[in-house]
Protein backbone atom coordinates (compact mmCIF):
# COMPACT_ATOMS: atom_id res chain seq x y z
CA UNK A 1 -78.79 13.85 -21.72
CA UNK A 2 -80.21 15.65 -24.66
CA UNK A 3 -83.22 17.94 -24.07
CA UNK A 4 -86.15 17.67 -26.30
CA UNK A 5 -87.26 21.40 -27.15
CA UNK A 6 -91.18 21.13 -27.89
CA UNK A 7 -94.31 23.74 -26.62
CA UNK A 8 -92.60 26.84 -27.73
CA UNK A 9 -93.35 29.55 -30.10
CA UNK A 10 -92.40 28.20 -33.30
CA UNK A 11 -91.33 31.23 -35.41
CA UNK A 12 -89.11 32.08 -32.25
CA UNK A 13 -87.43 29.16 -31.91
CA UNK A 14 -86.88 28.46 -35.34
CA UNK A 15 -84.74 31.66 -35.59
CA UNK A 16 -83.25 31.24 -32.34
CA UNK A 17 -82.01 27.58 -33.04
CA UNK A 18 -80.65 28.94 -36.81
CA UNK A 19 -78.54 31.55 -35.28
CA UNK A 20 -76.73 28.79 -32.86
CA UNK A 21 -76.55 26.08 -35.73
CA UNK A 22 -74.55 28.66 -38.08
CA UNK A 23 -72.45 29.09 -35.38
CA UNK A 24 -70.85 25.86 -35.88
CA UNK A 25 -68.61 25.20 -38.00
CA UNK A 26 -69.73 22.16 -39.99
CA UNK A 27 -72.66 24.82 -41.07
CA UNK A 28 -70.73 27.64 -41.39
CA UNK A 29 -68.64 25.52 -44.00
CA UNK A 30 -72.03 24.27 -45.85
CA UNK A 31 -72.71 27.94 -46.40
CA UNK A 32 -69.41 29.45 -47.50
CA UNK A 33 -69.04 29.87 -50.90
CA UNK A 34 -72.03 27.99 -51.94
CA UNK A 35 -72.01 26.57 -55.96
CA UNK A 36 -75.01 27.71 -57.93
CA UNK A 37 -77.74 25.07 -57.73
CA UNK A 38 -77.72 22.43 -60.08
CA UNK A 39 -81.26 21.72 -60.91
CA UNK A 40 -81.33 18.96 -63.71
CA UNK A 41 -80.42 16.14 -61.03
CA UNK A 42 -83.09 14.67 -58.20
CA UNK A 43 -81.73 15.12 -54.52
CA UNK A 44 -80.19 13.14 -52.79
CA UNK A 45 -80.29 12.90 -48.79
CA UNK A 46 -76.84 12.01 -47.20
CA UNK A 47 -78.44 12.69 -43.64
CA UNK A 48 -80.35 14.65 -41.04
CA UNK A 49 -79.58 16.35 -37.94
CA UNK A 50 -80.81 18.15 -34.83
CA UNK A 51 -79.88 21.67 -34.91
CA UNK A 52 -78.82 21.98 -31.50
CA UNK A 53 -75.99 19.66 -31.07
CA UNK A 54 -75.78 18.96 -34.45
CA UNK A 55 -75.77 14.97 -34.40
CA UNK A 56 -77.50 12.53 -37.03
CA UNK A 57 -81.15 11.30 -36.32
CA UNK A 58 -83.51 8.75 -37.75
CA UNK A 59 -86.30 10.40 -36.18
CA UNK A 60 -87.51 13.78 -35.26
CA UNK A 61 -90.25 15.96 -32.61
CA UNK A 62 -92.92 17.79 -33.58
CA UNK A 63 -91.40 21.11 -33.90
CA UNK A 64 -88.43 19.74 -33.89
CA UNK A 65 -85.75 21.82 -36.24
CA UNK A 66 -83.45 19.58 -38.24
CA UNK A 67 -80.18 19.99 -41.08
CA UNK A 68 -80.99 18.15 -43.79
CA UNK A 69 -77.36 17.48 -45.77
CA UNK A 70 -77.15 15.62 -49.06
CA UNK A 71 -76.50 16.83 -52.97
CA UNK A 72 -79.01 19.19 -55.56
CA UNK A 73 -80.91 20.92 -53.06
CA UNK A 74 -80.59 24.09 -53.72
CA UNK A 75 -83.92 24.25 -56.14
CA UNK A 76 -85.72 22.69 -53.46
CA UNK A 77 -89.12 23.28 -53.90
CA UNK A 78 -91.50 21.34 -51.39
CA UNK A 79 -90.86 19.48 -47.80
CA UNK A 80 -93.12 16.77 -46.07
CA UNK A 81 -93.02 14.94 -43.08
CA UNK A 82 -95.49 11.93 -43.46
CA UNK A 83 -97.44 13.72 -46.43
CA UNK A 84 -97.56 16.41 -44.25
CA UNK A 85 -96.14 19.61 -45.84
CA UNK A 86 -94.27 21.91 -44.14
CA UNK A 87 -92.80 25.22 -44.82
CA UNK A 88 -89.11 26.30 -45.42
CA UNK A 89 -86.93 29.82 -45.56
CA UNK A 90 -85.08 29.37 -49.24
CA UNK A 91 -82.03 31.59 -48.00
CA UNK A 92 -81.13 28.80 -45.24
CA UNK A 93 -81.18 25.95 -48.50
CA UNK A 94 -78.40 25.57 -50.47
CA UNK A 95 -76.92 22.77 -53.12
CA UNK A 96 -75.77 20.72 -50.03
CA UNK A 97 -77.75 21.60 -47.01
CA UNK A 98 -81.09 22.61 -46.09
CA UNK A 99 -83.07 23.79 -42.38
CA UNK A 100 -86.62 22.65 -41.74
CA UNK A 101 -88.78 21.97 -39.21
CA UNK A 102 -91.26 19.68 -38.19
CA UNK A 103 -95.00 20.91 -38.69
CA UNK A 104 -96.79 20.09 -34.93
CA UNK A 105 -99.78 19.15 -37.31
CA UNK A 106 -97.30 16.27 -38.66
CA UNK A 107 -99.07 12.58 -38.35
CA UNK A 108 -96.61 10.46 -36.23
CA UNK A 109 -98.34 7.08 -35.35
CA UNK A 110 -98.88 4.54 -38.18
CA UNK A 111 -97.39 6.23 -40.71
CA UNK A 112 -95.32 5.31 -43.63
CA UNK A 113 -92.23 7.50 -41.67
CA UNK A 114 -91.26 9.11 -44.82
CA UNK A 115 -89.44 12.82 -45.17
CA UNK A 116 -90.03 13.87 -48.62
CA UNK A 117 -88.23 16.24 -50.87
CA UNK A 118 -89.49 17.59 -53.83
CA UNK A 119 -86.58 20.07 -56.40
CA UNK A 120 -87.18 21.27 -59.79
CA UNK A 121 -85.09 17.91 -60.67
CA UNK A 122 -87.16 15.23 -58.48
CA UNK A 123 -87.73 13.84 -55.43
CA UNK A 124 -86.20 11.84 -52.41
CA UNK A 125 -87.92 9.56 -49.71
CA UNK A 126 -85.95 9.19 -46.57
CA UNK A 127 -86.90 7.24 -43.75
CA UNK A 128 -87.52 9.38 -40.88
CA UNK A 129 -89.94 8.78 -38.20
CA UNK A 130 -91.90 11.34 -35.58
CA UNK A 131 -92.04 11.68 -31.74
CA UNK A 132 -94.00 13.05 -29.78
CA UNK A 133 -95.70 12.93 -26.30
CA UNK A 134 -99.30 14.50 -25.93
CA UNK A 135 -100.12 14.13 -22.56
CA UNK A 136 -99.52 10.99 -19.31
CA UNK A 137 -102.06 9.82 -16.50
CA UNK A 138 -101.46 8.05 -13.30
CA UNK A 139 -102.44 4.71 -11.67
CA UNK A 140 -101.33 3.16 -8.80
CA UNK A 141 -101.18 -0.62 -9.01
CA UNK A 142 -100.70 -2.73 -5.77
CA UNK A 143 -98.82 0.16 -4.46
CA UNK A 144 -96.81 0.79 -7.26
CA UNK A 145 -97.25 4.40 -9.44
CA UNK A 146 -97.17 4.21 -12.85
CA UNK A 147 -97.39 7.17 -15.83
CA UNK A 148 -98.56 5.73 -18.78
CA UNK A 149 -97.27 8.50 -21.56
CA UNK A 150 -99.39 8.94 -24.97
CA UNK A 151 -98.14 10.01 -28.31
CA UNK A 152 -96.20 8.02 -30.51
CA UNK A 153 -94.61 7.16 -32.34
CA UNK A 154 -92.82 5.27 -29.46
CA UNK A 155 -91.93 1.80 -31.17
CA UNK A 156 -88.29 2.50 -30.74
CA UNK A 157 -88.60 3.48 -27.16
CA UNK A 158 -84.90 3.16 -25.61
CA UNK A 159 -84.73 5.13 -22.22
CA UNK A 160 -87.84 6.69 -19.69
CA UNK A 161 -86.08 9.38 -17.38
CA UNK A 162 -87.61 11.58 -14.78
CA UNK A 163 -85.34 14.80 -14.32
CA UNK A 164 -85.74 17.30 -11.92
CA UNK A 165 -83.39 20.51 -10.96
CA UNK A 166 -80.95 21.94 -13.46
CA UNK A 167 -77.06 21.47 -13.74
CA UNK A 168 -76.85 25.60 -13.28
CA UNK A 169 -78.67 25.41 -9.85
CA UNK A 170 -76.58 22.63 -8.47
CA UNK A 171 -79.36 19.84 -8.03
CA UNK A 172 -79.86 18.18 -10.86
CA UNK A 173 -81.71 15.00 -10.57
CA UNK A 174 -81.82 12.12 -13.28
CA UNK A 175 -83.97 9.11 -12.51
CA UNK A 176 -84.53 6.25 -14.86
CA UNK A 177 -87.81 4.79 -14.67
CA UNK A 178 -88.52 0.81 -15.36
CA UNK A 179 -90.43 -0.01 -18.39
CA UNK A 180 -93.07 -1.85 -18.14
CA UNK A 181 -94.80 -1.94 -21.77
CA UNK A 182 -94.11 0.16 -24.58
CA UNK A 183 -96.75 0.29 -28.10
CA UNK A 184 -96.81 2.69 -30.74
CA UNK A 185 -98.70 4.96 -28.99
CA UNK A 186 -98.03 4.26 -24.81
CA UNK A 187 -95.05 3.89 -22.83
CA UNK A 188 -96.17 2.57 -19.15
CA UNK A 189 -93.03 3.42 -16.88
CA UNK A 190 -92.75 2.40 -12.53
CA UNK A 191 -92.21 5.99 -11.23
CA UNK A 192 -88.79 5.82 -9.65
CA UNK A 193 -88.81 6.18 -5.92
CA UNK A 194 -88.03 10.04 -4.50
CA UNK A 195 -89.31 11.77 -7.30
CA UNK A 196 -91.58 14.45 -6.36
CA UNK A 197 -91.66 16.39 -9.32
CA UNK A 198 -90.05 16.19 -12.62
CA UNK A 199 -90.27 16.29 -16.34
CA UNK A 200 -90.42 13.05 -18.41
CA UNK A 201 -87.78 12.32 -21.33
CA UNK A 202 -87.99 9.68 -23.15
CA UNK A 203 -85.36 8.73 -25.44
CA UNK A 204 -85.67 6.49 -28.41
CA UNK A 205 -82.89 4.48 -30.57
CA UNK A 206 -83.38 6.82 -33.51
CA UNK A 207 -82.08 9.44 -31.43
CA UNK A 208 -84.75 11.44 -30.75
CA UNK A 209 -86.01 12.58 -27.66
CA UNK A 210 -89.43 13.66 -26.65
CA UNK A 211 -90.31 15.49 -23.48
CA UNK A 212 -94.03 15.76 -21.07
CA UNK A 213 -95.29 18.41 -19.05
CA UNK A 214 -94.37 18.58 -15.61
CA UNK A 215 -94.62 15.19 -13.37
CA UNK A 216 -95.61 15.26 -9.86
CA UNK A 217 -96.03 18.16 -6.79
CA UNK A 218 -95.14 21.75 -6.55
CA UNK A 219 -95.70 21.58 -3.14
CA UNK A 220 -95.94 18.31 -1.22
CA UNK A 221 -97.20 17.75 2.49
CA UNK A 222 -97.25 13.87 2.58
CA UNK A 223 -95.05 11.84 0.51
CA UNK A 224 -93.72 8.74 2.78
CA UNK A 225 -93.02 11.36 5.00
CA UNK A 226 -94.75 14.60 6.53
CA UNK A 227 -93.39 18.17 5.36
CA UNK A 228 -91.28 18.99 8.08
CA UNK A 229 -93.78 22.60 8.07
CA UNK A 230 -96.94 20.94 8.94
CA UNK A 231 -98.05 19.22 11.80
CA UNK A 232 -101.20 16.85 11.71
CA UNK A 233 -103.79 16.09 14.70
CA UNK A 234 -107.06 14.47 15.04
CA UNK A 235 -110.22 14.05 17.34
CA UNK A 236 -112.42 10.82 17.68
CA UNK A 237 -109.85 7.87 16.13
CA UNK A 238 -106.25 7.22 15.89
CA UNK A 239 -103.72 7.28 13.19
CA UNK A 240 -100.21 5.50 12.52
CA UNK A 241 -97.91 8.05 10.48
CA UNK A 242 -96.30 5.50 8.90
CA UNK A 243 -98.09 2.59 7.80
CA UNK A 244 -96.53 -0.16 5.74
CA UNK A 245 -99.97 -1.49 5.43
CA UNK A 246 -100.90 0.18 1.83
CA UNK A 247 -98.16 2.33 0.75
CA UNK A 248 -97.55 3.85 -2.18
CA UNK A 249 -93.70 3.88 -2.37
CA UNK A 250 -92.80 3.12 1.35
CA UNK A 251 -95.51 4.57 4.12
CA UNK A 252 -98.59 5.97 4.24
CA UNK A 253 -100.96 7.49 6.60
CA UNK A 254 -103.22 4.69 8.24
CA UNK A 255 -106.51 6.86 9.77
CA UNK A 256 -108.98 4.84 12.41
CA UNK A 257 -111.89 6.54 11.98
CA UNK A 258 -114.92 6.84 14.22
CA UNK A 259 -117.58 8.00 11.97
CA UNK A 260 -117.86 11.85 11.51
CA UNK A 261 -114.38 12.13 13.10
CA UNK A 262 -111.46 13.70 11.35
CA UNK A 263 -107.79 13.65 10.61
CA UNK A 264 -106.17 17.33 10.52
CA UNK A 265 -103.00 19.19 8.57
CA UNK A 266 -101.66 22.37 9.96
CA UNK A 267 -99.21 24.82 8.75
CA UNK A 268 -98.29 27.92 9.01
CA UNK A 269 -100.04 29.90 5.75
CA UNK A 270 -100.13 28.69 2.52
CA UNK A 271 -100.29 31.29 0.30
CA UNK A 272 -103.81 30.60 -1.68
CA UNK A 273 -102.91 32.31 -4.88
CA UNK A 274 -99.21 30.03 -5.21
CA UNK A 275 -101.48 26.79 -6.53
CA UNK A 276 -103.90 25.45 -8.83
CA UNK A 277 -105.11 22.24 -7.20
CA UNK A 278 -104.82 19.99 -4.49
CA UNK A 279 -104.51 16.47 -5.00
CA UNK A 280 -104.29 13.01 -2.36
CA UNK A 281 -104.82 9.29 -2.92
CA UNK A 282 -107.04 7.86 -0.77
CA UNK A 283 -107.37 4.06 0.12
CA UNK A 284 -110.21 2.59 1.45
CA UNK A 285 -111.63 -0.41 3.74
CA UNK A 286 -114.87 -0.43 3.73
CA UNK A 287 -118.17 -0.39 1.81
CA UNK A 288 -118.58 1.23 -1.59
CA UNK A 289 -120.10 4.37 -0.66
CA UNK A 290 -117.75 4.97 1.81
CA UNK A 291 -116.52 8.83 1.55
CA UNK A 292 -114.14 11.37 3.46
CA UNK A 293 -114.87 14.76 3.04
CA UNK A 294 -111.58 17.19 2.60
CA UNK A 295 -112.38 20.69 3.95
CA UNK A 296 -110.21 23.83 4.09
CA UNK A 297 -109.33 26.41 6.74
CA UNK A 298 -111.01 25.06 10.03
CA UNK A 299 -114.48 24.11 8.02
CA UNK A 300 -114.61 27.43 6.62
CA UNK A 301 -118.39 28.86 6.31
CA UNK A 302 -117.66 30.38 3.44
CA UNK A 303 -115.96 27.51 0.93
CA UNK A 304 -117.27 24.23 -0.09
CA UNK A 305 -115.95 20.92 1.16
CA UNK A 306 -115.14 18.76 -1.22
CA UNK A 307 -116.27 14.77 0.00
CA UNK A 308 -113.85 12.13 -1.69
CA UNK A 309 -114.72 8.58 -2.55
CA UNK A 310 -113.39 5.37 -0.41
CA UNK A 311 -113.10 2.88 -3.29
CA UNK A 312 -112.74 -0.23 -1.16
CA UNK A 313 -108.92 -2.43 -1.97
CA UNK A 314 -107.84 0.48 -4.08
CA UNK A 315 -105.95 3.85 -4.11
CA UNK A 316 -108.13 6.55 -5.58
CA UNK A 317 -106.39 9.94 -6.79
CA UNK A 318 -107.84 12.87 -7.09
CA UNK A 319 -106.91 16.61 -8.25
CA UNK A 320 -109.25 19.05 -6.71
CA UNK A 321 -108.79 22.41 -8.04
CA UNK A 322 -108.77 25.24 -4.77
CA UNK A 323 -111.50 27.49 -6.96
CA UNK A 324 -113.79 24.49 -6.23
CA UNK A 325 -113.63 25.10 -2.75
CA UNK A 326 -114.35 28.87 -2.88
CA UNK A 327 -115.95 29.29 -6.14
CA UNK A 328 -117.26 33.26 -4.67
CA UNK A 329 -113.78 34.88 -3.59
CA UNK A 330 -110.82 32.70 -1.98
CA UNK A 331 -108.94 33.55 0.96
CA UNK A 332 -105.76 34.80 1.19
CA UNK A 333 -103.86 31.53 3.18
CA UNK A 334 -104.31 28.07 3.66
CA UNK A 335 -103.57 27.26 7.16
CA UNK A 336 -105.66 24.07 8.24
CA UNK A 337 -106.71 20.66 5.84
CA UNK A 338 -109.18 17.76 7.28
CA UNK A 339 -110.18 14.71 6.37
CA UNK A 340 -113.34 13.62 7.95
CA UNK A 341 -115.19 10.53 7.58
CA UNK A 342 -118.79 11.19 5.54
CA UNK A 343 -120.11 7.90 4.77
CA UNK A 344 -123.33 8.61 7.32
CA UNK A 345 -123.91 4.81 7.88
CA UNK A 346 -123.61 5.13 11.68
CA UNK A 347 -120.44 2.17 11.62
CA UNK A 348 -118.25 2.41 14.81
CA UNK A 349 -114.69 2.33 12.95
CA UNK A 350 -113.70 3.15 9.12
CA UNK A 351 -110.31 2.80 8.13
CA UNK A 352 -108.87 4.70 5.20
CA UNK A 353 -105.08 5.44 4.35
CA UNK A 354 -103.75 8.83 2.61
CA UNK A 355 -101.22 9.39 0.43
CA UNK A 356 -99.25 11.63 -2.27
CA UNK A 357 -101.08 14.42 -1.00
CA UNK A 358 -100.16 18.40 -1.52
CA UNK A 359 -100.44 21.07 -4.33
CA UNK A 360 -100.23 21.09 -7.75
């Protein structure tokens, strides 16, 4: 598939992607013996490419480079991307082709989609749309994970793919994801099964294609199954490793609980300084109120347990970041996780399931 090249610097990558396009030969051709400009006729816009791979688009990314190719643009004197202007380098313009790129500033959702050019003999209108996705969250619906991605302007929304690895390590993984609703500005996608971690493309019929930060774990311990490096214990209840009960994908972990009793992860040092975050869905039983309490290294003296709310029928994610749990100095490893019931209402028996739990 195409990659979508967004979130870097743009002065670098405009130069970058200008070397490669003049490598071709379609360019190369555009630029050879160029005529001198005529400027007493308006412009006229045959087309507009990606610069990469060099193949016609209808819509563009936000910093996005692109080969506009038409007639009388070599006097080209202003370029905007729904009446947003944008800057261009007059030695990569000439009579018949000219390189811009899309401002990130550019407006993208409910907008006229116009590219306008502007020469010392007129103007053109073309109609050219914007993509672009700003940021996803998470549910979990009746055991099902959806992303819901923001941006816009997603109206033509063809494809949703979650892609993992790389084709130069050997293990690259392309998964597309089931749409479930798609507006100007959200895309709601199932999350296919398997995926762990991956980046989000999403692919319109205007041939753009627009992709997220990174989806999902760089490190998980539970995902229908445990990481074959940790082990997991408990004292005062029971547990099934694999409930079917309330899974997210396939299994879960189903915890019987009496109250202040606890469910533990072990494994052989974590590095502390590898991760950001931890983060686990947690279903709960019970009362609202109901809490677990997750706490690092053995109950550690020195850090700050972190309790976890039991929202009764539902799965509740959260991302804790690891400075919360020693905000005055961390430790060097992580070598034991708990999850102990906290709800202090004296109950014989909670039951609670986990979930999609490791580091971010």
């Amino acid at each position: 598939m195409k990659t979508m090249h967004i979130n870097l610097q743009k002065a670098r990558w405009f130069m970058v992607m200008i070397i490669a396009a003049l490598q071709l030969t379609s360019c190369e051709n555009d630029f050879k013996d160029a005529p001198t400009p005529d400027a007493s006729k308006p412009p006229v816009i045959t087309s507009v490419s990606e610069v990469s791979e060099d193949v016609v688009v209808t819509q563009g990314v936000l910093n996005g480079t692109y080969i506009i190719r038409g007639e009388y643009l070599g006097s080209l004197l202003k370029v905007y991307f729904n009446g947003y202007q944008t800057g261009f380098n007059p030695a990569l313009v000439t009579d018949n082709v000219a390189f811009v790129t899309v401002p990130e500033q550019a407006p993208y959702v409910n907008q006229s989609n116009i590219l306008r050019l502007e020469t010392l003999g007129g103007s053109v209108e073309y109609d050219f749309s914007l993509l672009t996705i700003t940021e996803f969250t998470e549910e979990t619906v009746d055991g099902v994970k959806l992303v819901h991605l923001m941006g816009g302007d997603f109206t033509d929304t063809d494809t949703v793919t979650f892609v993992s690895g790389s084709e130069e390590d050997g293990n690259l993984v392309e998964l597309e994801a089931e749409i479930v609703s798609i507006s100007p500005e959200l895309v709601t996608v199932k999350v296919p099964d398997g995926v762990e971690q991956a980046y989000i493309y999403l692919a319109t019929t205007r041939g753009a294609v627009a992709r997220s930060d990174s989806y999902g774990f760089s490190y998980s311990i539970y995902i229908d199954d445990l990481h074959p490096d940790w082990t997991v214990g408990e004292w005062g209840g029971t547990h099934e490793l694999y409930s079917t009960e309330h899974a997210i994908g396939q299994y879960s972990i189903k915890c019987i609980r009496e109250a202040w009793s606890g469910f533990t992860f072990w494994v052989p040092n974590i590095p502390f300084d590898e991760f950001d975050a931890i983060t686990v869905s947690v279903y709960g039983t019970g009362a609202p109120g109901d809490t677990v309490t997750l706490a690092i290294n053995d109950f550690d003296g020195a850090a700050t347990h972190q309790p976890i709310e039991l929202i009764p029928g539902e799965w509740n994610k959260v991302v804790i970041p690891l400075m919360d749990f020693y905000p005055n100095g961390a430790p060097s490893t992580i070598f034991r996780l708990d999850f102990q019931e906290s709800s202090n209402t004296g109950l014989a028996e909670y039951i609670f399931y986990i979930d999609d739990f490791g580091f971010l």
